[in-house]
Protein backbone atom coordinates (compact mmCIF):
# COMPACT_ATOMS: atom_id res chain seq x y z
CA UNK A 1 18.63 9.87 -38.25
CA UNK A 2 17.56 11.95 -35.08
CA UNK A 3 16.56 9.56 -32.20
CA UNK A 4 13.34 10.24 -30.92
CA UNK A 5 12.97 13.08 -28.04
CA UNK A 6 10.72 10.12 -25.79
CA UNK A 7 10.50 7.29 -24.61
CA UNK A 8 8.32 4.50 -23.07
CA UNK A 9 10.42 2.07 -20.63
CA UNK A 10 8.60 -1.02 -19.61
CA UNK A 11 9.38 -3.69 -16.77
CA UNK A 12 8.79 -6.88 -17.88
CA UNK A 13 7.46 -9.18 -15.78
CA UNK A 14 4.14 -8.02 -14.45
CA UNK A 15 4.21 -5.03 -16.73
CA UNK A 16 4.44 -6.29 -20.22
CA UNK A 17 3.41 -10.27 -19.03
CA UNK A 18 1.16 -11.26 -16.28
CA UNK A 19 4.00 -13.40 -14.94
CA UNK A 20 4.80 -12.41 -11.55
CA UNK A 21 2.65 -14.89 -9.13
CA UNK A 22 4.11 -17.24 -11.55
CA UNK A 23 7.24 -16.17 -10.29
CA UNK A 24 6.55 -15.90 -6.70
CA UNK A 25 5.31 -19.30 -6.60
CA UNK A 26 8.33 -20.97 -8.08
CA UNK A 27 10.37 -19.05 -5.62
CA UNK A 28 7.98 -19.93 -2.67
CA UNK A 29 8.59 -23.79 -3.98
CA UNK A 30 12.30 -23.65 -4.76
CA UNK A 31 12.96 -21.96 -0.97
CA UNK A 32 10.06 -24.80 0.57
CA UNK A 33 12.77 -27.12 -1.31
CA UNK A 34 15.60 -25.80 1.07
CA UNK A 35 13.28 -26.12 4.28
CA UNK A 36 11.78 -22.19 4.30
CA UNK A 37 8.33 -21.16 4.66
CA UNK A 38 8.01 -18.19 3.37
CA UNK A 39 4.45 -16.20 2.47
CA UNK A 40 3.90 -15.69 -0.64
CA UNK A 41 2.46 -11.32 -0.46
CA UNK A 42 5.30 -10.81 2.02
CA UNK A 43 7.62 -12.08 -0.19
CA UNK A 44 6.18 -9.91 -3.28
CA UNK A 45 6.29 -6.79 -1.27
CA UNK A 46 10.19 -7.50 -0.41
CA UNK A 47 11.80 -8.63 -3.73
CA UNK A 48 9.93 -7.43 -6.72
CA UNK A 49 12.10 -5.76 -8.74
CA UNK A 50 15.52 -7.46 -7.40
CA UNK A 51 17.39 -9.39 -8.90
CA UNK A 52 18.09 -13.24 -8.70
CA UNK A 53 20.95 -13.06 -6.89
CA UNK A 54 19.87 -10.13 -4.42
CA UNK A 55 16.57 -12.17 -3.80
CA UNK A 56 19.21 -15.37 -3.13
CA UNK A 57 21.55 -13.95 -1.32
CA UNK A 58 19.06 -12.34 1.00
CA UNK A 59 17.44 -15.78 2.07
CA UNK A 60 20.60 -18.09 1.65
CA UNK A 61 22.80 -16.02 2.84
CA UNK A 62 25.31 -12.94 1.40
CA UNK A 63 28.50 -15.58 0.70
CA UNK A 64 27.09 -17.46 -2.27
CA UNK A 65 29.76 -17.19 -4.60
CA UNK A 66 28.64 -16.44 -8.53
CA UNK A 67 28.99 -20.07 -9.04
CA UNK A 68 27.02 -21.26 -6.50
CA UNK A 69 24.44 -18.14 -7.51
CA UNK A 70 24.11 -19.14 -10.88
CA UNK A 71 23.36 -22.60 -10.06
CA UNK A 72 20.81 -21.70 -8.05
CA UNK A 73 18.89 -18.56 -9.82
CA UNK A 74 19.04 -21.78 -13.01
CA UNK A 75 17.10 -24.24 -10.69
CA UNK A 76 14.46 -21.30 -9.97
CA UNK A 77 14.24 -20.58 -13.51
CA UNK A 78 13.29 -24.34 -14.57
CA UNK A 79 10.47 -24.44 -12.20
CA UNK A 80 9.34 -20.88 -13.40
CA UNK A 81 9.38 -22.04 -16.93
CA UNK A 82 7.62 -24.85 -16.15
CA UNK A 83 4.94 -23.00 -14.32
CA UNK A 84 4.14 -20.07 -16.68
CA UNK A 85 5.34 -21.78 -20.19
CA UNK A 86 2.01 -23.04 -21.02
CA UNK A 87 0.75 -19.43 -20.04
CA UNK A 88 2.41 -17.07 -21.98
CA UNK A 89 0.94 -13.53 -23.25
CA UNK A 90 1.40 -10.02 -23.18
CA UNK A 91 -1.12 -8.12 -21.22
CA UNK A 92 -4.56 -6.90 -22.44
CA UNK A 93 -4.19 -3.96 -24.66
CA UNK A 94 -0.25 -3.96 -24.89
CA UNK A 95 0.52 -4.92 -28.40
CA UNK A 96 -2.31 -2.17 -29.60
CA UNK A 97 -1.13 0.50 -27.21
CA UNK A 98 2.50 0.00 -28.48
CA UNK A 99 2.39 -0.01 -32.15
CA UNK A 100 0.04 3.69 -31.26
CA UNK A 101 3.21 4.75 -29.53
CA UNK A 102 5.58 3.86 -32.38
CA UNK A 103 3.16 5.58 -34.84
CA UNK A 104 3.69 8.84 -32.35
CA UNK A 105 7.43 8.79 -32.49
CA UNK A 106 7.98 7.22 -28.81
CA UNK A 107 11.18 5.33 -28.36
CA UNK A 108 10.07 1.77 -27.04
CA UNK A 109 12.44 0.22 -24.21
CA UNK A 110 12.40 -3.06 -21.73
CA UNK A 111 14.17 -2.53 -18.69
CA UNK A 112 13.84 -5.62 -16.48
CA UNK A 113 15.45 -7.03 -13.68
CA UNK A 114 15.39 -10.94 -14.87
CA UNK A 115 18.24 -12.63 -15.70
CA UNK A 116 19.13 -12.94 -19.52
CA UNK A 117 17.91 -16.26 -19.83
CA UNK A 118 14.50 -15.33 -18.42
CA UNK A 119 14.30 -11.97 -20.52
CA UNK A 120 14.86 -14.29 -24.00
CA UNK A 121 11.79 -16.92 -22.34
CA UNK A 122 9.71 -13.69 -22.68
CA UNK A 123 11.33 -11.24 -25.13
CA UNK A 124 12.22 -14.03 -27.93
CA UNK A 125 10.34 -16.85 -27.70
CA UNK A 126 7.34 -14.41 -27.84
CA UNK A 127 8.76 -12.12 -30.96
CA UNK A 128 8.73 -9.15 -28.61
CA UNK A 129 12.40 -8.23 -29.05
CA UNK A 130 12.05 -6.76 -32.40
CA UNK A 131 9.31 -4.39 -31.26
CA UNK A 132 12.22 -2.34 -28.86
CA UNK A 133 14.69 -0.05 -29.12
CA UNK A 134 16.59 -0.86 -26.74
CA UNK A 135 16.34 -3.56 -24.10
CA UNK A 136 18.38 -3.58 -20.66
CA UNK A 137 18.80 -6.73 -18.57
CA UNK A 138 19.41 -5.86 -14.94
CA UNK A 139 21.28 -9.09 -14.59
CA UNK A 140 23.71 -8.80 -17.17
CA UNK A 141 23.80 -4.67 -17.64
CA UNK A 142 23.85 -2.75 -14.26
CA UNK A 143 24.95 -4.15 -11.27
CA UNK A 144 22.07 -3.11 -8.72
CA UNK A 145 18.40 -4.12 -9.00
CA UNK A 146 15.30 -1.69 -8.13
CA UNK A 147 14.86 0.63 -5.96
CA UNK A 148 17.86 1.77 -7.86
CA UNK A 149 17.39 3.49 -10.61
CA UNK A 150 20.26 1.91 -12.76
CA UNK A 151 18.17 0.01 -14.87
CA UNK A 152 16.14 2.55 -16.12
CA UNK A 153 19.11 5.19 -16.57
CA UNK A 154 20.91 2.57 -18.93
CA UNK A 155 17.31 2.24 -21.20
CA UNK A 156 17.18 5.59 -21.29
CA UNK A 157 20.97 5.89 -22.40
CA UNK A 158 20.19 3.36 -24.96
CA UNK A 159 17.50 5.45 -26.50
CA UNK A 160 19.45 8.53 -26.65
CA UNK A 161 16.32 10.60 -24.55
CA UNK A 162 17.20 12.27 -20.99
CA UNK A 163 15.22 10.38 -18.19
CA UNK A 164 12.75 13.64 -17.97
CA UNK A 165 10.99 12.56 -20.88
CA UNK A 166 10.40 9.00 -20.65
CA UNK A 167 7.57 7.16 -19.12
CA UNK A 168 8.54 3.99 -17.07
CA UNK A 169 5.63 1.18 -16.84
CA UNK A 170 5.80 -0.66 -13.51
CA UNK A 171 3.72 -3.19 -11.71
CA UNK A 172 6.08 -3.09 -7.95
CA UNK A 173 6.81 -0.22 -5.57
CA UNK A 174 10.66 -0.96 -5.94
CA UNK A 175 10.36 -0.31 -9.13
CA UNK A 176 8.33 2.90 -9.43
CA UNK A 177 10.63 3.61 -6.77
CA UNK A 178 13.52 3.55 -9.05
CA UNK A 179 11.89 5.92 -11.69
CA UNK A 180 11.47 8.08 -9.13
CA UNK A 181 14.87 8.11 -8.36
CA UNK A 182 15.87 8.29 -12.09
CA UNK A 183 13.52 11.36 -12.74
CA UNK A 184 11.20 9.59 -14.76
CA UNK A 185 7.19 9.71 -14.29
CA UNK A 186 5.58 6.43 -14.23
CA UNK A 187 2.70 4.29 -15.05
CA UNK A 188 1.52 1.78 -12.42
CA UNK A 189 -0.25 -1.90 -13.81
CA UNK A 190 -2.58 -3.42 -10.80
CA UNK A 191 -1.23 -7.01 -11.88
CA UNK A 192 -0.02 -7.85 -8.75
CA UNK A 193 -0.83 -4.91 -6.28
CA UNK A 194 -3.93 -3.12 -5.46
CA UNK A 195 -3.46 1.14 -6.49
CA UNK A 196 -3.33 2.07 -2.89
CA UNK A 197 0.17 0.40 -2.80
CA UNK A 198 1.17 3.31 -4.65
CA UNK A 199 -0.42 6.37 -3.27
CA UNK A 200 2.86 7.62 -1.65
CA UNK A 201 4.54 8.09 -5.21
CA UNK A 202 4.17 11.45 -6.98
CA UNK A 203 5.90 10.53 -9.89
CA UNK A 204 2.97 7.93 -10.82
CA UNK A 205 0.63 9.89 -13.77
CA UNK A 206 -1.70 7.00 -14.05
CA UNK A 207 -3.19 3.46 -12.15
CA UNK A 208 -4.60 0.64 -14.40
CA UNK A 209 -5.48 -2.89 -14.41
CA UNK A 210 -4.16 -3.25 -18.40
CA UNK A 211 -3.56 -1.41 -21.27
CA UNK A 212 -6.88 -0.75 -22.14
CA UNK A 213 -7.62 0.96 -19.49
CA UNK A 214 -5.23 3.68 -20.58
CA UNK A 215 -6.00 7.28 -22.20
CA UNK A 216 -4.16 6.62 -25.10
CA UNK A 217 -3.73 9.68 -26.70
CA UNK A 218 -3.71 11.62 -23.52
CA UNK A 219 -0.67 9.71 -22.55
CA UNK A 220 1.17 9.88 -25.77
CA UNK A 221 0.90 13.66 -26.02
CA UNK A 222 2.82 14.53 -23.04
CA UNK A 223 6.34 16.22 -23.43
């Protein structure tokens, strides 16, 4: 079978699930846990798109051993669960604009940052997983988080399509940051930052606040 020539390459949280002040506040509590005040837009700005252990390493300091790390990013990940759990769904439009994009012949892809336990919270316990092509967990499959572009590289890899033609969907600077460094153009969701966060990035083709806010078609026919 010939893979497709495209492909679509979503973050997850914030892109695909309105998750991330979700997030942000169980990191604000866990670190309030360990004596740190930290705010909560500053601390958006400065870690979206990182992974757990950059994020923990950067405010507890760069020894934490992986044992120590994984204890740790698991602590986080109970309060976040506990937080967004009874909150769960993708974002407006996304299911629709998806199954348009399979019809078209676009190769579908996650490439997220989370660890692999929060990527199965989302991915599986929704049924999302099945909908992909490929899906790339920055935690477990490349060993640098965003700006780098790693994460997407690997997606695109996955779904046998050179980074020119795919389309990565991002909701954090960091990470439309990384597309740019990867080649790839990118579509920015307002789901945790206001558009003019973005205006320095000429690899962004489009600014929305969901998926149906999106020129469908228009997207899906570029090459």
């Amino acid at each position: 079978m010939t893979p497709p020539a495209r492909a679509l390459i979503f973050d997850m949280d914030g892109t695909i699930v309105d998750n991330m002040d979700f997030h942000t506040r169980a990191w604000i509590t866990f670190f309030a846990q360990r004596g740190q005040t930290i705010e909560p837009d500053a601390f958006f700005r400065d870690t979206a798109g990182r992974q757990g252990k950059e994020i923990l390493r950067h405010y507890l300091g760069a020894d934490l051993d992986d044992d120590a790390l994984a204890t740790l990013n698991h602590e986080k990940e109970v309060l976040y669960r506990a937080l967004y759990g009874p909150h769960r769904r993708t974002i407006d439009g996304f299911d629709a604009f998806i199954d348009r994009a399979r019809e078209q012949g676009w190769a579908l892809a996650v490439a997220t940052s989370a660890s692999s336990g929060s990527a199965s919270f989302i991915l599986d316990e929704m049924d999302l997983q099945r909908k992909f092509d490929a899906v790339v967990v920055g935690a477990v499959d490349v060993p640098r988080g965003k700006p780098h572009p790693d994460v997407f590289l690997k997606a695109a890899e996955r779904c046998a399509v050179v980074p020119a033609q795919c389309i990565v969907f991002e909701d954090a600077p960091l990470g439309v940051e990384a597309a740019r460094r990867a080649g790839m153009r990118a579509v920015v969701l307002t789901t945790t930052l206001p558009a003019e966060a973005f205006a320095e990035f000429e690899n962004v083709i489009a600014i929305v606040n969901d998926f149906t806010q999106l020129d469908v078609e228009a997207l899906l026919s570029l090459s």
